[in-house]
Protein backbone atom coordinates (compact mmCIF):
# COMPACT_ATOMS: atom_id res chain seq x y z
CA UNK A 1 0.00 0.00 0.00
CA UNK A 2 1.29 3.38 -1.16
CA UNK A 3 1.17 5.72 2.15
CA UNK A 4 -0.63 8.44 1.58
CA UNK A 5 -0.20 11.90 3.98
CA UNK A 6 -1.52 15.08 3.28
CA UNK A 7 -0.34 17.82 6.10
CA UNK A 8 -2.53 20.44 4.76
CA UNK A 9 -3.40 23.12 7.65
CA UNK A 10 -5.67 25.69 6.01
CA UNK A 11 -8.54 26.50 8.19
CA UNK A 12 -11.46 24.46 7.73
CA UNK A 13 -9.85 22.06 5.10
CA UNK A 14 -7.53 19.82 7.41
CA UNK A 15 -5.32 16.42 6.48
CA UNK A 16 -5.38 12.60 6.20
CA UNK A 17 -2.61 10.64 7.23
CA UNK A 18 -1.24 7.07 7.46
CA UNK A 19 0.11 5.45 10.71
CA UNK A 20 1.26 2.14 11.26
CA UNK A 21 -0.38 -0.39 14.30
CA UNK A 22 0.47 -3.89 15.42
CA UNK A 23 -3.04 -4.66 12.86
CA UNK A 24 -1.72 -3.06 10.32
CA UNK A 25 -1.99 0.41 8.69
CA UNK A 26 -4.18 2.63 10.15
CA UNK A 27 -5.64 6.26 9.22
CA UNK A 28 -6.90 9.39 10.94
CA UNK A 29 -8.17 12.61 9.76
CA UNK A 30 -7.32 15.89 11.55
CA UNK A 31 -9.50 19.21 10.58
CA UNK A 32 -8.36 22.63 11.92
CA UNK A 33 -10.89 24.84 13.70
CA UNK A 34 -10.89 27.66 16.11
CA UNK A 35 -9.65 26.81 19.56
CA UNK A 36 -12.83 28.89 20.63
CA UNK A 37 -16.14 28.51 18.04
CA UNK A 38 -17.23 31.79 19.96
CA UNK A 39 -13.73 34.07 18.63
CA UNK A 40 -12.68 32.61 15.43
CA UNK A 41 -10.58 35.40 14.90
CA UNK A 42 -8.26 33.95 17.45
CA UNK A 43 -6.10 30.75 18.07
CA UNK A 44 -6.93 27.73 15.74
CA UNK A 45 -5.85 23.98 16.57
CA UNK A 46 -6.91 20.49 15.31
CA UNK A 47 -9.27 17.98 16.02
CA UNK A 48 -9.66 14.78 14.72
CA UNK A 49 -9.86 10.73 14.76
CA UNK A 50 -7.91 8.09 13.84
CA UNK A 51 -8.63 3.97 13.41
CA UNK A 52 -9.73 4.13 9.78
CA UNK A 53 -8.88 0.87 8.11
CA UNK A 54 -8.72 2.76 4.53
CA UNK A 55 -7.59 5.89 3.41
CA UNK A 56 -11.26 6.68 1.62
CA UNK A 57 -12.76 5.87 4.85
CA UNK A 58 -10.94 8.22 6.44
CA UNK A 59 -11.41 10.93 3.80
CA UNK A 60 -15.15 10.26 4.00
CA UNK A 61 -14.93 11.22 8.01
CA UNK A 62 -13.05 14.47 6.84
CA UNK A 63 -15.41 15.82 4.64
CA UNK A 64 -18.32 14.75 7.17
CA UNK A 65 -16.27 17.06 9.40
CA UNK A 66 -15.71 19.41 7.12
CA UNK A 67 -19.53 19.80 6.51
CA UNK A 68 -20.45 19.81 10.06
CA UNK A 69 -17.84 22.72 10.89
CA UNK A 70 -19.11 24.68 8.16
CA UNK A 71 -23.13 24.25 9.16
CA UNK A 72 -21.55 25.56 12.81
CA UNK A 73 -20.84 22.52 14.69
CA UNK A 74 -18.28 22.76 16.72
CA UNK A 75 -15.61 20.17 16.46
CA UNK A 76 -13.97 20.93 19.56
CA UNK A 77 -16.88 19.88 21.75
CA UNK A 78 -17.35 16.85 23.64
CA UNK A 79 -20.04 15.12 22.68
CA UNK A 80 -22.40 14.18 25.19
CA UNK A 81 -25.17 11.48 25.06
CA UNK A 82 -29.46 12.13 24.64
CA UNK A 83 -29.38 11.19 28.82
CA UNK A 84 -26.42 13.65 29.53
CA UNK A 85 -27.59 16.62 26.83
CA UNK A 86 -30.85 16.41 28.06
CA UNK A 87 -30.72 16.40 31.53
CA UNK A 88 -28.80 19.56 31.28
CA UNK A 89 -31.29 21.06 28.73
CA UNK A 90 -34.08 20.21 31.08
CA UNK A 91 -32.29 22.17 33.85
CA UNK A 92 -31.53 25.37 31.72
CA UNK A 93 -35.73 25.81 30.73
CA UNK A 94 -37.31 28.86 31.77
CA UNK A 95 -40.63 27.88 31.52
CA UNK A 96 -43.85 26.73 33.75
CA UNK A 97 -42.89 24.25 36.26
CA UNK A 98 -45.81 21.97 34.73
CA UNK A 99 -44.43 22.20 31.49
CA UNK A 100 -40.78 21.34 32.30
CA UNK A 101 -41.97 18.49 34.93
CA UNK A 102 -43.98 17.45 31.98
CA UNK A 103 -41.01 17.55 30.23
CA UNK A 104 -39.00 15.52 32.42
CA UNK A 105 -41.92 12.82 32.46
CA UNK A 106 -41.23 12.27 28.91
CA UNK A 107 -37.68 11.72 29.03
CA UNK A 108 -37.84 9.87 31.95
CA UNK A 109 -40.15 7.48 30.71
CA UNK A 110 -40.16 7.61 27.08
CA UNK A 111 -37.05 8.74 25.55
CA UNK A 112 -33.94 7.96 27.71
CA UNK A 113 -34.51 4.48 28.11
CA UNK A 114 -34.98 3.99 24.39
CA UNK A 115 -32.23 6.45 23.03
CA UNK A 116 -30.31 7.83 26.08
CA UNK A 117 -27.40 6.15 25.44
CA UNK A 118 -26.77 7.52 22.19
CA UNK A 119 -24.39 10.08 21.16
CA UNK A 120 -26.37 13.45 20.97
CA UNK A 121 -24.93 13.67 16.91
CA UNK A 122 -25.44 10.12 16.62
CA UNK A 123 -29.26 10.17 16.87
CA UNK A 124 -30.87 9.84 13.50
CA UNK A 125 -34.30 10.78 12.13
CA UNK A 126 -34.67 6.80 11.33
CA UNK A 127 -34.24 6.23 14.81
CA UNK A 128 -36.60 8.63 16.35
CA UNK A 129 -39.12 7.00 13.76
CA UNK A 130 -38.55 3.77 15.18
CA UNK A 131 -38.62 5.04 18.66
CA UNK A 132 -42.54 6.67 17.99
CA UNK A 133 -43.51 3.44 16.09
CA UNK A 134 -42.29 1.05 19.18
CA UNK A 135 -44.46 3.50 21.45
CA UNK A 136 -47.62 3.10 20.01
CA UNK A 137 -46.97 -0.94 19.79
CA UNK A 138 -47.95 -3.05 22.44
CA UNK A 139 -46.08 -3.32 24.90
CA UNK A 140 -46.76 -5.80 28.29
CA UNK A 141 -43.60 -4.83 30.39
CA UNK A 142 -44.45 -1.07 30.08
CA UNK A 143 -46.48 0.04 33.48
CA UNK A 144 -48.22 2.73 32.32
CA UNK A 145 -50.30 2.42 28.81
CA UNK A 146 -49.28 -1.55 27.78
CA UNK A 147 -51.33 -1.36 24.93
CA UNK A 148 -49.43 1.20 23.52
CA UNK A 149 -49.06 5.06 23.67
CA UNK A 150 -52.25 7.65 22.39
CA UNK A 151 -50.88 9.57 19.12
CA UNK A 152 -51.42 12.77 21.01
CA UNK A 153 -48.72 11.17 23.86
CA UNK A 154 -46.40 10.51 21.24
CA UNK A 155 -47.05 13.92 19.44
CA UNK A 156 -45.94 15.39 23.07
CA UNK A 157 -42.47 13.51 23.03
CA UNK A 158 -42.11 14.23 19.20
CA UNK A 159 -42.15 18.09 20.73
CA UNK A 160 -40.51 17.42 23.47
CA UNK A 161 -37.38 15.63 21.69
CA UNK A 162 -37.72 18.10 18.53
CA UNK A 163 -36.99 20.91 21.39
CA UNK A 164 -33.97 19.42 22.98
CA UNK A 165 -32.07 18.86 19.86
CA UNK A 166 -33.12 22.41 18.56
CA UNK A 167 -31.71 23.51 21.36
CA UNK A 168 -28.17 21.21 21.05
CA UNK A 169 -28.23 22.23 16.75
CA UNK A 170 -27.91 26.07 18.74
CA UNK A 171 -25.24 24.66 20.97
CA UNK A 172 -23.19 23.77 17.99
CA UNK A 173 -23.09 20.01 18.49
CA UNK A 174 -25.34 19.32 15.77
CA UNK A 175 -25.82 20.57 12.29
CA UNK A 176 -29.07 19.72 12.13
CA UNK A 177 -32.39 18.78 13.90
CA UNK A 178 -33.02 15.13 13.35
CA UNK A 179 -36.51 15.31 14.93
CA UNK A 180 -37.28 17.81 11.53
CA UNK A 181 -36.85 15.43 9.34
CA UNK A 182 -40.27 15.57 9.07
CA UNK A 183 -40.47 12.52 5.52
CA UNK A 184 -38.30 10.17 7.77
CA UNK A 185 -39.32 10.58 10.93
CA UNK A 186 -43.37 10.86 10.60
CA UNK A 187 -44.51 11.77 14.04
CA UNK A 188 -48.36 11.47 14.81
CA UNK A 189 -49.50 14.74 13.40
CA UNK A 190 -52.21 17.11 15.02
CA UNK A 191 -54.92 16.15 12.68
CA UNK A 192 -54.15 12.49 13.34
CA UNK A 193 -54.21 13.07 16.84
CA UNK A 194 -57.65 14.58 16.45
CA UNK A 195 -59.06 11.85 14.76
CA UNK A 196 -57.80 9.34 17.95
CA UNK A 197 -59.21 11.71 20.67
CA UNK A 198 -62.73 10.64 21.81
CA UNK A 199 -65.90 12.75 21.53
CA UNK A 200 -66.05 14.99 23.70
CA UNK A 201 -68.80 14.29 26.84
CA UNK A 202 -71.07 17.45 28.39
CA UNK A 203 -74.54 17.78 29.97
CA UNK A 204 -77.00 19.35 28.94
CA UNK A 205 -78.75 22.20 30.85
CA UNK A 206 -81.36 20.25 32.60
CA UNK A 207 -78.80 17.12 33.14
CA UNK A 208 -76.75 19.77 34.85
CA UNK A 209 -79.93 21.29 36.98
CA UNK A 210 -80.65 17.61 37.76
CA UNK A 211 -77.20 17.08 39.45
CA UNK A 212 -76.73 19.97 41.24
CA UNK A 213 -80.26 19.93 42.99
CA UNK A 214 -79.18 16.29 43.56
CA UNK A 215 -75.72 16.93 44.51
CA UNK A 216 -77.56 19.95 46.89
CA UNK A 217 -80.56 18.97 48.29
CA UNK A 218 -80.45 15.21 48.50
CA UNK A 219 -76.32 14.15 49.31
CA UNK A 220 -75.99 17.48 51.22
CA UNK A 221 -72.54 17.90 49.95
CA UNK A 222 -70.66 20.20 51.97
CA UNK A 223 -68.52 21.52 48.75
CA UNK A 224 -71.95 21.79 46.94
CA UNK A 225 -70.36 25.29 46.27
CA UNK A 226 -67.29 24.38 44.62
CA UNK A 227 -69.06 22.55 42.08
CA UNK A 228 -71.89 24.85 41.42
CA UNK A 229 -69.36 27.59 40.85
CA UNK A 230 -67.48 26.04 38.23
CA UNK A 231 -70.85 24.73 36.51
CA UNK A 232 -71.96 28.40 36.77
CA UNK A 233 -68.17 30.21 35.57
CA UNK A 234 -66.94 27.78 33.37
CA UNK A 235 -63.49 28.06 35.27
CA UNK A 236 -60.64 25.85 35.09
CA UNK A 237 -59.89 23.62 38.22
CA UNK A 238 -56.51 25.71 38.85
CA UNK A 239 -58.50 29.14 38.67
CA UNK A 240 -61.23 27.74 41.16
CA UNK A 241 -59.30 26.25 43.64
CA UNK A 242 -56.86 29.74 43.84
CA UNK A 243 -59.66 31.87 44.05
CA UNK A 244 -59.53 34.19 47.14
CA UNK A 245 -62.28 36.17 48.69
CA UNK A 246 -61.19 39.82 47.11
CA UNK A 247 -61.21 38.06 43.49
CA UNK A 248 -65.50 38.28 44.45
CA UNK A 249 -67.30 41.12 43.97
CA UNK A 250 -70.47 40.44 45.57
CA UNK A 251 -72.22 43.87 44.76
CA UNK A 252 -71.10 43.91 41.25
CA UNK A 253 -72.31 40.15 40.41
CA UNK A 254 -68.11 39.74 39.28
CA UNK A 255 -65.42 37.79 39.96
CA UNK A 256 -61.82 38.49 38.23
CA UNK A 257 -59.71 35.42 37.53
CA UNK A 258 -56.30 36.27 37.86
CA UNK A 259 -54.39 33.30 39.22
CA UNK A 260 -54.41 29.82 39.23
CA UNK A 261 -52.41 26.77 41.54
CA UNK A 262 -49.13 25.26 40.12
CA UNK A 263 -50.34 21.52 39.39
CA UNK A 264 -46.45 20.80 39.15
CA UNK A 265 -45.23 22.64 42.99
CA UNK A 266 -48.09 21.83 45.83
CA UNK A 267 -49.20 25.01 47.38
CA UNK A 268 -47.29 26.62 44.65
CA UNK A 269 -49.85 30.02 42.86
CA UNK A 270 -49.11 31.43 39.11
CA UNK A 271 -50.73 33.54 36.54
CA UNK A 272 -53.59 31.99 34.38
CA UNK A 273 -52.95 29.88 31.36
CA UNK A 274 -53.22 32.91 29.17
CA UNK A 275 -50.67 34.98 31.66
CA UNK A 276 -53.82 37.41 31.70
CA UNK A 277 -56.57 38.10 34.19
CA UNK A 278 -60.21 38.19 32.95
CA UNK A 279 -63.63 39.65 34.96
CA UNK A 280 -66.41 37.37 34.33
CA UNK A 281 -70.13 38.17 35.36
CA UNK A 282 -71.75 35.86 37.21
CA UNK A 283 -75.33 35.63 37.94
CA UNK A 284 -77.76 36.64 41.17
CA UNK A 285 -77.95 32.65 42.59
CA UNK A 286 -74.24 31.95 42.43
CA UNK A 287 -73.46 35.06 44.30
CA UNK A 288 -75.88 34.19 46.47
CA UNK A 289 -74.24 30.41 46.70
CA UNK A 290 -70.80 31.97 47.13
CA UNK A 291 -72.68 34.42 50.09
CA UNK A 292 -73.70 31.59 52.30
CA UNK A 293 -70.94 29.57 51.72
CA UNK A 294 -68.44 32.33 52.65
CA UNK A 295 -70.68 32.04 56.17
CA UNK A 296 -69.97 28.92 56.53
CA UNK A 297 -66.37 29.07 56.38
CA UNK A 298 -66.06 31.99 58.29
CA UNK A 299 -68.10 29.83 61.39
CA UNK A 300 -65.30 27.38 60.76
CA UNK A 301 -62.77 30.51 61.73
CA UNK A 302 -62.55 34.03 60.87
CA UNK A 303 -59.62 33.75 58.83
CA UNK A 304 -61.31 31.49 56.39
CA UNK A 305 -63.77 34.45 55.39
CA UNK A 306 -61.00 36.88 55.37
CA UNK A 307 -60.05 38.64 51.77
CA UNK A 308 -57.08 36.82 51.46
CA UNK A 309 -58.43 33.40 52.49
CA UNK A 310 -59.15 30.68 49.47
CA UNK A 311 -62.33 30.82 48.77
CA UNK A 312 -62.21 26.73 48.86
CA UNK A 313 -59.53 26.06 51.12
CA UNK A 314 -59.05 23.13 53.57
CA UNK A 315 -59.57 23.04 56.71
CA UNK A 316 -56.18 24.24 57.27
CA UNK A 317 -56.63 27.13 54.90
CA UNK A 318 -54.03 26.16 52.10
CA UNK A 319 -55.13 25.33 48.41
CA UNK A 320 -56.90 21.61 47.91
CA UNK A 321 -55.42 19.21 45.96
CA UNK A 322 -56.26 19.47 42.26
CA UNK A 323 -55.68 15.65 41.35
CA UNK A 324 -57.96 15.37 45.08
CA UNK A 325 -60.34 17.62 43.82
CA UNK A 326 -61.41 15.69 40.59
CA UNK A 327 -61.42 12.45 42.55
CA UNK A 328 -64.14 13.68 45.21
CA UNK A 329 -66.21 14.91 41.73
CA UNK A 330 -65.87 11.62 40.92
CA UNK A 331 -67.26 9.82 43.22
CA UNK A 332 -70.22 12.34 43.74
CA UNK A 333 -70.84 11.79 39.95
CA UNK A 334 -71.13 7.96 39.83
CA UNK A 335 -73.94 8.10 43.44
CA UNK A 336 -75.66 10.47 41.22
CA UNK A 337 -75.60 8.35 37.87
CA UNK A 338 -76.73 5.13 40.81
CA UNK A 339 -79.59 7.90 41.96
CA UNK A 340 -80.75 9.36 38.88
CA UNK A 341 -79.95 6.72 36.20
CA UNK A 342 -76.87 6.02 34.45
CA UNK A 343 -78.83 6.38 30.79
CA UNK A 344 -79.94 9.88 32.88
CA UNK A 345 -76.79 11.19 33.25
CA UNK A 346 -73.18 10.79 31.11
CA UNK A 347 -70.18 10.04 33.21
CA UNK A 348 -68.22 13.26 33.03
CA UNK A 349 -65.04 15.04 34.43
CA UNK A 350 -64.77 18.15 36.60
CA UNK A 351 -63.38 19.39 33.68
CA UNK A 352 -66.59 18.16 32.06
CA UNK A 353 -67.86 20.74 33.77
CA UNK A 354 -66.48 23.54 31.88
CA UNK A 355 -67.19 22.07 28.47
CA UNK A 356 -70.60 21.64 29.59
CA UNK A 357 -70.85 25.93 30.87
CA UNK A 358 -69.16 26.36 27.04
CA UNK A 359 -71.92 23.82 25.25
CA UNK A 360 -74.86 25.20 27.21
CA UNK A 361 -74.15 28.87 26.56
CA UNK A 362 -73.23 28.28 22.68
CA UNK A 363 -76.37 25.77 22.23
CA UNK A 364 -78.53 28.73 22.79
CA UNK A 365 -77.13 31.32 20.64
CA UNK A 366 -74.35 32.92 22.90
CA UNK A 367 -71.60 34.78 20.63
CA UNK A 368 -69.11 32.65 20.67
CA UNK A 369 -66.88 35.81 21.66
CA UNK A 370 -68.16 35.94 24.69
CA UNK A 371 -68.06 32.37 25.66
CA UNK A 372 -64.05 32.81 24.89
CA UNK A 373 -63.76 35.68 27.12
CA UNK A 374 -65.41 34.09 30.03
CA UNK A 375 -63.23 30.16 29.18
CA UNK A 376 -60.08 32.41 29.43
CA UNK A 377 -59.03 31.44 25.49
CA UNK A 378 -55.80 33.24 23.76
CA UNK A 379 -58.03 33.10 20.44
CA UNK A 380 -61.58 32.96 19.15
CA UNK A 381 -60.18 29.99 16.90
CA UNK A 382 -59.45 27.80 20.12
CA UNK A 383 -63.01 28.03 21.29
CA UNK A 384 -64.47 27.33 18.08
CA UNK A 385 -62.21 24.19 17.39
CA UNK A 386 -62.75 22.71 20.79
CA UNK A 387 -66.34 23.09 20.63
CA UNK A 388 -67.06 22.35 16.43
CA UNK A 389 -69.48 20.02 18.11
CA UNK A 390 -71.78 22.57 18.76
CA UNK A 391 -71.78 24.47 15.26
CA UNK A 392 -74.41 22.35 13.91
CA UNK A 393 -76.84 23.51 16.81
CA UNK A 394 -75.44 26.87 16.14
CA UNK A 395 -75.91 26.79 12.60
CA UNK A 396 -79.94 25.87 13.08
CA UNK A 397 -80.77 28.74 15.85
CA UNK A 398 -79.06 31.21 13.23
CA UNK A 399 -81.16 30.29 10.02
CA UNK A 400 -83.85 30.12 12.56
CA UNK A 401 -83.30 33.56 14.04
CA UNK A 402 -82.60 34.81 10.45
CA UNK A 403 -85.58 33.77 8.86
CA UNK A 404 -88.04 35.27 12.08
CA UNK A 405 -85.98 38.38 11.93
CA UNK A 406 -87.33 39.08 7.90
CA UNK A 407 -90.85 37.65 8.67
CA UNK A 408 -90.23 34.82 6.16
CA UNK A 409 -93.10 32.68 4.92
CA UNK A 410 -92.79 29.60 3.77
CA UNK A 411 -94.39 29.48 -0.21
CA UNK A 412 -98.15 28.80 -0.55
């Protein structure tokens, strides 16, 4: 074999040479970079690897190199793996703590024991399509979802992992995001997700009337409040449970929404999902629902009917528990479906709860405008998408109202 050595040191280009092992001859690459990706106006030095049983082999490494360092990668790095990268990425977010522990749910449980070992550049988008395909295949030794993972669970990790190595191609260890590859890697879109959600389940208005004069009159539940207020506001279970006495005003029939409790840090108070407080108008019998029940915390102790008290506190005064909270609707809702009739009354969530305050109001002929203002909604086009089951009712009281407001007749 001829030895072949180039000693080339222009920046960027960099050299292949030949060295001789008890195997045989061997052949590494070196490419020369800047010392410092940040200053490349200052002190440059190789990098490189060696092992390459063939000079072409070796040349095809260079030129990989080559192409990385020009895309921005820099070669001097060490290169860490998915578990080590992301664990540090997960520590540097500046987000929600429920978003980041969501986050770290993902990885924990979905991506690091599949790919974690992996070199962060060594990732491909053929892998991280075989990593959402395995997910949604059954599964017996996997604790939590066996049969296999919703498209809208792996959607979240596709976002997750998409975010992560976004965040390593900005880092410079990476020329490119793998998880963007969107022809290779084929992650459950949002339209396919759709399709897999189920329907969505509400009351109606009288199915609602019939459980809360159950709920009030026959259990005698002593939190009859709590649920008749979110029934009556449409509020999410975050907003309810941080509401404090000042966020009521009792004369003006009003209560402003401006914070909500951390679901991912116990005790722990934020800003609303939309980072913006909203006034809502309520009507005469919920005020007069939140009046007694303000009485009958405030026989419990003063403090609990003070300004800054939680409006459904415990017994200790601190926030319930929201994962608590949706349990003890639970329950309540399946003795009312054993009271009243299971064909009599859908098996909903306390989130069910909203959706049904949204239904009821657009099912007879509230702007849908308003019905976003009072469900706390960034956009119009969120309200309308989560409720498209209700256009067709909408659609019917329009014509309706249209043809009443002309005085149409039908032809003779």
């Amino acid at each position: 074999m001829t030895k072949r050595k180039n000693t080339s040191r222009r920046r960027g280009v960099g050299s292949i040479t030949s060295y001789k092992t008890k195997a045989g001859t061997r052949w590494r690459y070196q490419v020369w970079v800047p010392a410092d990706p940040e200053f490349p106006e200052g002190e440059w030095k190789h990098v490189g690897k060696g092992g390459y049983e063939t000079a072409d082999d070796a040349d095809d490494a260079l030129q990989s190199a080559r192409a990385d360092h020009k895309a921005g990668v820099d070669l001097t790095a060490t290169m860490p793996t998915t578990l080590e990268y992301s664990t540090r990425w997960l520590d540097s977010l500046d987000l929600e703590a429920s978003t980041v522990a969501g986050y770290r749910r993902i990885f924990k449980l979905h991506v690091n024991p599949a790919i974690g070992t992996i070199r962060i550049d060594k990732v491909t988008p053929t892998r991280l399509a075989r990593l959402y395909a395995e997910l949604q295949r059954p599964n017996p030794s996997r604790k939590r979802a066996p049969a296999g993972l919703s498209k809208n669970t792996v959607h979240k990790v596709h976002v997750a992992i998409s975010a992560m190595f976004e965040s390593a191609r900005s880092d410079r260890l990476i020329a490119i995001n793998p998880a963007r590859q969107r022809k290779t890697v084929k992650a459950p879109t949002a339209k396919a997700v759709k399709r897999e959600q189920a329907e969505m389940v509400t009351w109606s208005g009288a199915q609602l009337g019939a459980f809360l004069a159950w709920n009030r009159d026959t259990l005698d539940d002593d939190v009859h409040a709590l649920w008749w207020t979110v029934a009556h506001t449409g509020l999410r279970r975050s907003e309810v449970l941080a509401l404090m006495w000042d966020d009521i005003d009792f004369e003006g029939s009003r209560i402003k929404v401006r914070r909500a409790l951390d679901t991912a840090r116990r005790g722990e108070i934020k800003g609303t999902k939309s980072d913006r407080a909203r006034v809502i108008d309520v009507d005469a019998a919920t005020i007069k629902v939140l009046r007694k029940w303000r009485a009958a915390r405030a026989a419990i102790s003063l403090e609990f009917g003070r300004a800054g008290a939680y409006v459904f506190g415990t017994f200790d005064g601190s926030p319930r528990n929201p994962v608590s909270t949706s349990q003890m609707f639970g329950r309540r809702v399946e003795k009312a479906r054993r009271k009243l009739g299971a064909d009599a009354l859908p098996e909903i969530t306390l989130h069910g709860l909203r959706h049904t305050h949204a239904t009821v109001l657009l099912e007879n002929g509230e702007n849908p405008k308003v019905v976003q203002e009072r469900l706390g909604h960034t956009t119009i086009t969120t309200t309308m998408d989560t409720y498209s089951h209700v256009t067709p009712t909408m659609q019917r009281a329009a014509v309706d109202r249209f043809a009443a407001a002309i005085g149409a007749r039908p032809p003779s």
